[in-house]
C-alpha atoms as a PDB file:
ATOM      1  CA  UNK A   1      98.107  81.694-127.350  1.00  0.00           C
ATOM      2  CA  UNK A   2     101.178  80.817-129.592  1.00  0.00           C
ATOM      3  CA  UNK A   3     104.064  79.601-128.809  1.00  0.00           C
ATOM      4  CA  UNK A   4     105.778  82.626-130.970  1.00  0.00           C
ATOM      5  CA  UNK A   5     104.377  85.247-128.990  1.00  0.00           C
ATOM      6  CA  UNK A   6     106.240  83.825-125.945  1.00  0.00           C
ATOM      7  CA  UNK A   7     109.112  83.121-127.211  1.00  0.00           C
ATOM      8  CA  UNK A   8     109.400  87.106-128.493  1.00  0.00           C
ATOM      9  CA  UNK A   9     108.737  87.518-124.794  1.00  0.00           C
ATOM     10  CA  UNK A  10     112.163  86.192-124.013  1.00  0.00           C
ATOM     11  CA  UNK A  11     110.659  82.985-121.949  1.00  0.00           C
ATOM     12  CA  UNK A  12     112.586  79.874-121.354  1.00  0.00           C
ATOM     13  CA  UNK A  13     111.651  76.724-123.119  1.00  0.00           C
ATOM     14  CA  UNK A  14     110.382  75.195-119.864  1.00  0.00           C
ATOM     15  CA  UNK A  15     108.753  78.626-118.994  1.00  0.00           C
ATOM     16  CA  UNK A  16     106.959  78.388-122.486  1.00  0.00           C
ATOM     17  CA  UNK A  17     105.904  74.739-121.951  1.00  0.00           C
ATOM     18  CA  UNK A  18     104.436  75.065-118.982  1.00  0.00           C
ATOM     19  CA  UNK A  19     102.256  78.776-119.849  1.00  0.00           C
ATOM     20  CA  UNK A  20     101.070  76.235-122.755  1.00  0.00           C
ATOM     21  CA  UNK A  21     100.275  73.460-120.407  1.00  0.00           C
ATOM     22  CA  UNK A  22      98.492  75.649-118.554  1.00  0.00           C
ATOM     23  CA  UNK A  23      96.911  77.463-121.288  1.00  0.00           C
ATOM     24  CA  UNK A  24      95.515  74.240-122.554  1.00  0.00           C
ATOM     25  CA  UNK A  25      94.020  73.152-119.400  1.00  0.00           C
ATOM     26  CA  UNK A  26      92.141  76.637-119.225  1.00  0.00           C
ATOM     27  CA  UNK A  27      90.901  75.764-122.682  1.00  0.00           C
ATOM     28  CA  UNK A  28      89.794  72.389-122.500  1.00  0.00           C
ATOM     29  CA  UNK A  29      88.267  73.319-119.428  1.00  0.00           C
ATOM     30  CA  UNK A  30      86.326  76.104-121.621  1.00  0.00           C
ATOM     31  CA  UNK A  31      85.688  73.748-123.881  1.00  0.00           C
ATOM     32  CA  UNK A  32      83.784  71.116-121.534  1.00  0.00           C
ATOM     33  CA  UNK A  33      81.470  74.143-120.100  1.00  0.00           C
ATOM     34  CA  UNK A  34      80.954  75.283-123.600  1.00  0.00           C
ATOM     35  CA  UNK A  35      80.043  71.093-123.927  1.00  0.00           C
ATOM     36  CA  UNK A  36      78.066  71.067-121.066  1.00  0.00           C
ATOM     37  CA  UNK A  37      75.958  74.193-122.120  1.00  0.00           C
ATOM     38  CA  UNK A  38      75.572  72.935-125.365  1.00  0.00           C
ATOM     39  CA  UNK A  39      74.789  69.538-124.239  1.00  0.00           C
ATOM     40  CA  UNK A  40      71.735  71.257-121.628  1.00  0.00           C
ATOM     41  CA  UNK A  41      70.332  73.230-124.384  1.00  0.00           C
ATOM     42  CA  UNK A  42      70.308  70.464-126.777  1.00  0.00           C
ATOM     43  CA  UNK A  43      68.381  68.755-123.733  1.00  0.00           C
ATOM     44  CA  UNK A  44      66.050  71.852-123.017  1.00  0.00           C
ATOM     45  CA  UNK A  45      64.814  71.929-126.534  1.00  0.00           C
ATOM     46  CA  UNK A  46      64.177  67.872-127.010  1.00  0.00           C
ATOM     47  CA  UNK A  47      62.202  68.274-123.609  1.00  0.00           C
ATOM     48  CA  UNK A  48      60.618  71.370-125.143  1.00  0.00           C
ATOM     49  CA  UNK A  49      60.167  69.278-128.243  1.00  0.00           C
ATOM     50  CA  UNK A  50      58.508  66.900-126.086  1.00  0.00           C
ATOM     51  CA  UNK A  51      55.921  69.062-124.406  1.00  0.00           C
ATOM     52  CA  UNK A  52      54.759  70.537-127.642  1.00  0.00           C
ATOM     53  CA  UNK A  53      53.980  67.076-128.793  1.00  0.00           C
ATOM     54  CA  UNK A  54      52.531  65.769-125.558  1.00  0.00           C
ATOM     55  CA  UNK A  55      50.434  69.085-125.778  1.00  0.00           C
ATOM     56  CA  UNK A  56      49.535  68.227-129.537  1.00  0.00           C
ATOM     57  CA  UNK A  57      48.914  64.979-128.535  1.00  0.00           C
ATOM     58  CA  UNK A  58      46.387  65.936-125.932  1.00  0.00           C
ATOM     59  CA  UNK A  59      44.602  68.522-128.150  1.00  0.00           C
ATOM     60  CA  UNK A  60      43.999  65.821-130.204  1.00  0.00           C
ATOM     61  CA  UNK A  61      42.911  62.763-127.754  1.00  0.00           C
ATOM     62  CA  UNK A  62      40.816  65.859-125.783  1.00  0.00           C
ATOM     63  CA  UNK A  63      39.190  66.095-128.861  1.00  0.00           C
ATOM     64  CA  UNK A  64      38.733  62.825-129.956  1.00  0.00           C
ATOM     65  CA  UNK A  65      37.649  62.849-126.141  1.00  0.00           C
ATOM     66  CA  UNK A  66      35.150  65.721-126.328  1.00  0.00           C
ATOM     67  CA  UNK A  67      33.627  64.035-129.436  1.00  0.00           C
ATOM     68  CA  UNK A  68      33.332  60.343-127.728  1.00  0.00           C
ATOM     69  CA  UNK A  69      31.878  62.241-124.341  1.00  0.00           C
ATOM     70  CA  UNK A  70      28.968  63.688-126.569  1.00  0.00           C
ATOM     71  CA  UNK A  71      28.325  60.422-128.776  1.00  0.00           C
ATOM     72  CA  UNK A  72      28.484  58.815-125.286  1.00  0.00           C
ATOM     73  CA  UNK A  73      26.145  61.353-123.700  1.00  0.00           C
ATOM     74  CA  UNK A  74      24.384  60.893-126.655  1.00  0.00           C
ATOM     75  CA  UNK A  75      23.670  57.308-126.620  1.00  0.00           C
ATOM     76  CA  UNK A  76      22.368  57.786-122.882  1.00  0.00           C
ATOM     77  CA  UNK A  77      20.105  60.294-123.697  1.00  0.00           C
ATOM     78  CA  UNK A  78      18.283  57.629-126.424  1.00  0.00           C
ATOM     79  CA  UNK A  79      18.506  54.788-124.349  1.00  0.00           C
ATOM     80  CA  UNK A  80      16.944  57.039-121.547  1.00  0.00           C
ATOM     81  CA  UNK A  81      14.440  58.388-124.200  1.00  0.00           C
ATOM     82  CA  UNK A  82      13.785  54.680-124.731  1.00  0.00           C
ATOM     83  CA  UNK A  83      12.812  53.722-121.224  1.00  0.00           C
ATOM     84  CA  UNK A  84      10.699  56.001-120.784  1.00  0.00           C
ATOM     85  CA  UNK A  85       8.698  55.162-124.083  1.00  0.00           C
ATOM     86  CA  UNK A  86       8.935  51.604-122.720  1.00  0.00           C
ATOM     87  CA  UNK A  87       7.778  52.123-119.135  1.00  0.00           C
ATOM     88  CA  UNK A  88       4.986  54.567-120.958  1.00  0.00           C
ATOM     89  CA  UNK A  89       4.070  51.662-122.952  1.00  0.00           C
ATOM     90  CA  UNK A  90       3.778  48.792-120.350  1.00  0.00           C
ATOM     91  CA  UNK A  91       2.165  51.195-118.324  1.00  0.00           C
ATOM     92  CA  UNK A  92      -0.738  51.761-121.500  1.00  0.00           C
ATOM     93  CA  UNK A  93      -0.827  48.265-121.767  1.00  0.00           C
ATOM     94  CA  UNK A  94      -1.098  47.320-118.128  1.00  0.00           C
ATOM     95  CA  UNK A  95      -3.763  50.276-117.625  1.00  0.00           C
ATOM     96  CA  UNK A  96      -5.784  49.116-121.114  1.00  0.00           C
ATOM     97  CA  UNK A  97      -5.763  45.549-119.624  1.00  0.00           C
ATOM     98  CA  UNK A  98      -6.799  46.692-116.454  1.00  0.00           C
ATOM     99  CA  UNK A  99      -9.511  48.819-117.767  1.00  0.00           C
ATOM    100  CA  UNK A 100     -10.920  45.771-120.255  1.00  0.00           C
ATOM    101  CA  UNK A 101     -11.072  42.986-117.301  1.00  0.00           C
ATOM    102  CA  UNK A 102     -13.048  46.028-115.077  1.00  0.00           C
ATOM    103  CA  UNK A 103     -15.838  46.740-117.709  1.00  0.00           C
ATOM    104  CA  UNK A 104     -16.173  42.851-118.790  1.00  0.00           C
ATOM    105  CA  UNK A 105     -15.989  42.473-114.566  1.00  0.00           C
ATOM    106  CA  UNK A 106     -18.859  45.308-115.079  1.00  0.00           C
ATOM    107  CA  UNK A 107     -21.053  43.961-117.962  1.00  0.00           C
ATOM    108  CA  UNK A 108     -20.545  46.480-119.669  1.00  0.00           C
ATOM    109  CA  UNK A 109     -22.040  46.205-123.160  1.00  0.00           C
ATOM    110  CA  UNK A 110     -19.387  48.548-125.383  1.00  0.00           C
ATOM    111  CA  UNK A 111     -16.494  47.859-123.394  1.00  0.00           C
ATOM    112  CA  UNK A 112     -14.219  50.006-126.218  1.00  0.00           C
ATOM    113  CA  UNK A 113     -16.830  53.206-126.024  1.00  0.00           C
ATOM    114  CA  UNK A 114     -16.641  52.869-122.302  1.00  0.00           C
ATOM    115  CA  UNK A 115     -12.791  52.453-122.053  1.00  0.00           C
ATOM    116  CA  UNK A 116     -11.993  55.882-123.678  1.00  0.00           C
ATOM    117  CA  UNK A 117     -14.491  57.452-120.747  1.00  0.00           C
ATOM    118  CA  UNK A 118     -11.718  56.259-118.133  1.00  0.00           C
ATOM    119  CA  UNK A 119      -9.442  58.834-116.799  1.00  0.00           C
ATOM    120  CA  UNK A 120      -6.266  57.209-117.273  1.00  0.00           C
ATOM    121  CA  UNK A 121      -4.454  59.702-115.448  1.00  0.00           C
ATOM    122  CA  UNK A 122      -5.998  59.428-112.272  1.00  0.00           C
ATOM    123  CA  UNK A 123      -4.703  55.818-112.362  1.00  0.00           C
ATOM    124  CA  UNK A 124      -1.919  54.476-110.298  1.00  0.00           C
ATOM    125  CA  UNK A 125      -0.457  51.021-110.960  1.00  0.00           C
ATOM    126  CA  UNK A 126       0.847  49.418-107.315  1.00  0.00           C
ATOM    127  CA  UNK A 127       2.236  46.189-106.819  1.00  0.00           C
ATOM    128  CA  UNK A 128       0.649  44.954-110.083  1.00  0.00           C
ATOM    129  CA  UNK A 129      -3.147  46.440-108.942  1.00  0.00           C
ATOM    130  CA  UNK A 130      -5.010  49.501-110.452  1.00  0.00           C
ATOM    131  CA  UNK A 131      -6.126  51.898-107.834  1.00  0.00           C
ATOM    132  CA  UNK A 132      -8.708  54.536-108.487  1.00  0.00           C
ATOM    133  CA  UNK A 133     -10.496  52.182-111.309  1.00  0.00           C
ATOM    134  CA  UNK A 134     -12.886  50.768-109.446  1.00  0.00           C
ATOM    135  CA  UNK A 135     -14.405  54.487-108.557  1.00  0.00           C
ATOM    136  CA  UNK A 136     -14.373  54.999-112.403  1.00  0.00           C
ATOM    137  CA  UNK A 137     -16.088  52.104-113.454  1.00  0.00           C
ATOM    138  CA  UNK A 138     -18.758  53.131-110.376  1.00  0.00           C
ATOM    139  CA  UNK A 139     -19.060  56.651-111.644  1.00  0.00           C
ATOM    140  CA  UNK A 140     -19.648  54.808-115.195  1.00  0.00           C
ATOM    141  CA  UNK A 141     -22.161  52.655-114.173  1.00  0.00           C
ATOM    142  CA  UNK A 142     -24.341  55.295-112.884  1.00  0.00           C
ATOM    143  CA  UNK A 143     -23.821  57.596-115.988  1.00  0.00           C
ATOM    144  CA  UNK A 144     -24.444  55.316-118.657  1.00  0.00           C
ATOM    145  CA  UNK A 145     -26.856  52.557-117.108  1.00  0.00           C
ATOM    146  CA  UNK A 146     -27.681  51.147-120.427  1.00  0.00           C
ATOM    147  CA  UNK A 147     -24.757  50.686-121.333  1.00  0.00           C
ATOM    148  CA  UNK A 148     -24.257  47.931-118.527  1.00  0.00           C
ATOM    149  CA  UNK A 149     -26.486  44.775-118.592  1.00  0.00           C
ATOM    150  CA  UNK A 150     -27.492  43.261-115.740  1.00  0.00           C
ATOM    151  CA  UNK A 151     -27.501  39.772-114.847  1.00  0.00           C
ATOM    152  CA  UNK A 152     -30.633  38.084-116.443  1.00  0.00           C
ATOM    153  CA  UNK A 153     -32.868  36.724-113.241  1.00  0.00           C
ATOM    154  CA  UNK A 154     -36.460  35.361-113.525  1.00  0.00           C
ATOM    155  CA  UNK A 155     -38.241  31.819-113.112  1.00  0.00           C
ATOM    156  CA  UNK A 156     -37.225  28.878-115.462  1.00  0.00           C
ATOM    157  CA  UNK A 157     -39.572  28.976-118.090  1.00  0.00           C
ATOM    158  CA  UNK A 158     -42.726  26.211-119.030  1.00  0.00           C
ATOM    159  CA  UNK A 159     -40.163  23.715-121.225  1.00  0.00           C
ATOM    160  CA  UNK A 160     -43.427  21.968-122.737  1.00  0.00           C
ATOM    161  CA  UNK A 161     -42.541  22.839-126.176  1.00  0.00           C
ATOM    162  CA  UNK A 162     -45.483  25.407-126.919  1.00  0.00           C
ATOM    163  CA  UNK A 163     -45.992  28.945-124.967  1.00  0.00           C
ATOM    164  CA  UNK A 164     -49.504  29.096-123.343  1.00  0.00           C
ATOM    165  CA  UNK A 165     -52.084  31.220-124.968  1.00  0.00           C
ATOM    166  CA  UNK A 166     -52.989  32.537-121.590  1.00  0.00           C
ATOM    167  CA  UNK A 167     -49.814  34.795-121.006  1.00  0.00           C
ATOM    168  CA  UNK A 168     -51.654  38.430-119.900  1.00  0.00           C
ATOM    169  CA  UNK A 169     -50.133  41.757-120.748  1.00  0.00           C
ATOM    170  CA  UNK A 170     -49.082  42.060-117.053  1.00  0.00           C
ATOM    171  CA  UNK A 171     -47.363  38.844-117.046  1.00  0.00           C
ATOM    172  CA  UNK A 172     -44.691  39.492-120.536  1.00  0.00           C
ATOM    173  CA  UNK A 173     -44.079  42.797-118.576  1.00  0.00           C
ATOM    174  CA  UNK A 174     -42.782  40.671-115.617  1.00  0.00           C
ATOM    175  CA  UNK A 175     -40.926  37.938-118.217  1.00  0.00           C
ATOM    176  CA  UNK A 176     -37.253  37.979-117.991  1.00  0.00           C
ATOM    177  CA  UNK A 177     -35.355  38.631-121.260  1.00  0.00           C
ATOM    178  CA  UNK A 178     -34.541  34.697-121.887  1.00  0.00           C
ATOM    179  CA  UNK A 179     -38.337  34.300-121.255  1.00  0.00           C
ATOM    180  CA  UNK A 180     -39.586  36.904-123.721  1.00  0.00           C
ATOM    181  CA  UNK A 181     -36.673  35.492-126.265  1.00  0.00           C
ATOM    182  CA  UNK A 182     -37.825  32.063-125.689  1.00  0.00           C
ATOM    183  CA  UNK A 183     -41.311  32.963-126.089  1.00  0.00           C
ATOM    184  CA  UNK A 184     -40.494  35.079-129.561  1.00  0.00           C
ATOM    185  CA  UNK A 185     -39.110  32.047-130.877  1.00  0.00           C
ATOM    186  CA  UNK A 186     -41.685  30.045-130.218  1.00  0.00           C
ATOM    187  CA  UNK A 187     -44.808  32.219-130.800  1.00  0.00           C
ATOM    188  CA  UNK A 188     -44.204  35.309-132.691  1.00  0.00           C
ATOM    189  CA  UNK A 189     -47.638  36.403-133.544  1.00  0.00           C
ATOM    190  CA  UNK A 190     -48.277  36.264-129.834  1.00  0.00           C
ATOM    191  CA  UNK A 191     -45.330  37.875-128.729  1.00  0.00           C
ATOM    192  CA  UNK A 192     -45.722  40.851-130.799  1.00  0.00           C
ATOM    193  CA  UNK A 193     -49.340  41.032-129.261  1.00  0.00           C
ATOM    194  CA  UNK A 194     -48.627  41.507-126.269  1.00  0.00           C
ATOM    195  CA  UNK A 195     -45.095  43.722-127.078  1.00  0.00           C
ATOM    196  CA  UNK A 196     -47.444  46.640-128.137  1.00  0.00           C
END
C-alpha cells in the first residue's frame, strides 16, 4: 500500500501512519511465514536429499554385501569340501593300516592282493578299533588258504652236519618245511629223490 493512495483518501497524517504501521506488521508477518515455508522446504528436500543417498548408499554396501555373503558362503563350502576329503583320507589311511596289521596278524603271504579283497565299506572305525575286519580276514582265510602260511611246526632237525641216507619216502612227507629246506641244502641229489 502507498502512502499516496491514502492520502487521495483524505486520511490524516496520524491516520496514514498508523494504516502503514499496521500494514507493515501484516507484511512482515507474511514475510516470516513465507520464511518459515521456505525455510521447511529447503529442509524437506536436504532430508529428501539425504534418503536418496542413504538409499544409494545401501544399494551399494547391499551389494558389496551380497557379493562378500557369496565369497563368504563360498569359502565355507571349500573348507567344508576340504574336511570331508580330509576325514575321507584319514579314514583310507586308518582303514589301509588296519587292514595291513590284520593280514601280517594273518600270515598272509600277498598282503597287497589280499587287501583289495576287503570290503572297506562294511568297515566302521570306533574309538580307534576296526570292527567287522576280523570277519573279513576269516572269510579270507577260508577262501584263499594258500594264500596264508601257517606257522612252521615239526621236530628240531639231526644238527650233525650231514642228512642220513636212511630218510624213507614216508618220512620227507612228514618233514616240516625248515626240515626239507635244511635237508635240500645239504643233500640235493637226495632230496630230489625222494621229492618225486
Amino acid at each position: 500500500m502507498k502512502r499516496k493512495f491514502l492520502e487521495d483518501l483524505g486520511l490524516t497524517k496520524e491516520q496514514i501512519d498508523s494504516v502503514m504501521a499496521e500494514n507493515g506488521r501484516d507484511i512482515e508477518a507474511e514475510k516470516e511465514k513465507a520464511q518459515n515455508s521456505s525455510n521447511e522446504i529447503k529442509n524437506l528436500k536436504n532430508q529428501l536429499e539425504e534418503a536418496n543417498t542413504t538409499i544409494t548408499d545401501l544399494k551399494q554396501n547391499n551389494a558389496d554385501n551380497e557379493a562378500l555373503q557369496a565369497k563368504v558362503t563360498e569359502y565355507e563350502n571349500t573348507i567344508a569340501t576340504q574336511k570331508a576329503e580330509f576325514e575321507e583320507k584319514m579314514k583310507n589311511i586308518t582303514l589301509d593300516t588296519a587292514i595291513e596289521k590284520a593280514l601280517a596278524k594273518a600270515n598272509a603271504k600277498h598282503s597287497d592282493l589280499l587287501s583289495v579283497k576287503i570290503d572297506k565299506s562294511k568297515l566302521v572305525i570306533e574309538e580307534g578299533n576296526v570292527k567287522g575286519l576280523e570277519e573279513q580276514i576269516k572269510a579270507l582265510q577260508e577262501t584263499y588258504k594258500d594264500l596264508f602260511g601257517s606257522s612252521i611246526t615239526g621236530r628240531e632237525p639231526n644238527n650233525s652236519g650231514t642228512a642220513s641216507k636212511g630218510i624213507t619216502k614216508e618220512q620227507f612227507n612228514k618233514m616240516s618245511y625248515k626240515e626239507r629246506v635244511e635237508l635240500y641244502n645239504t643233500n640235493r641229489e637226495l632230496y630230489n629223490s625222494l621229492k618225486e
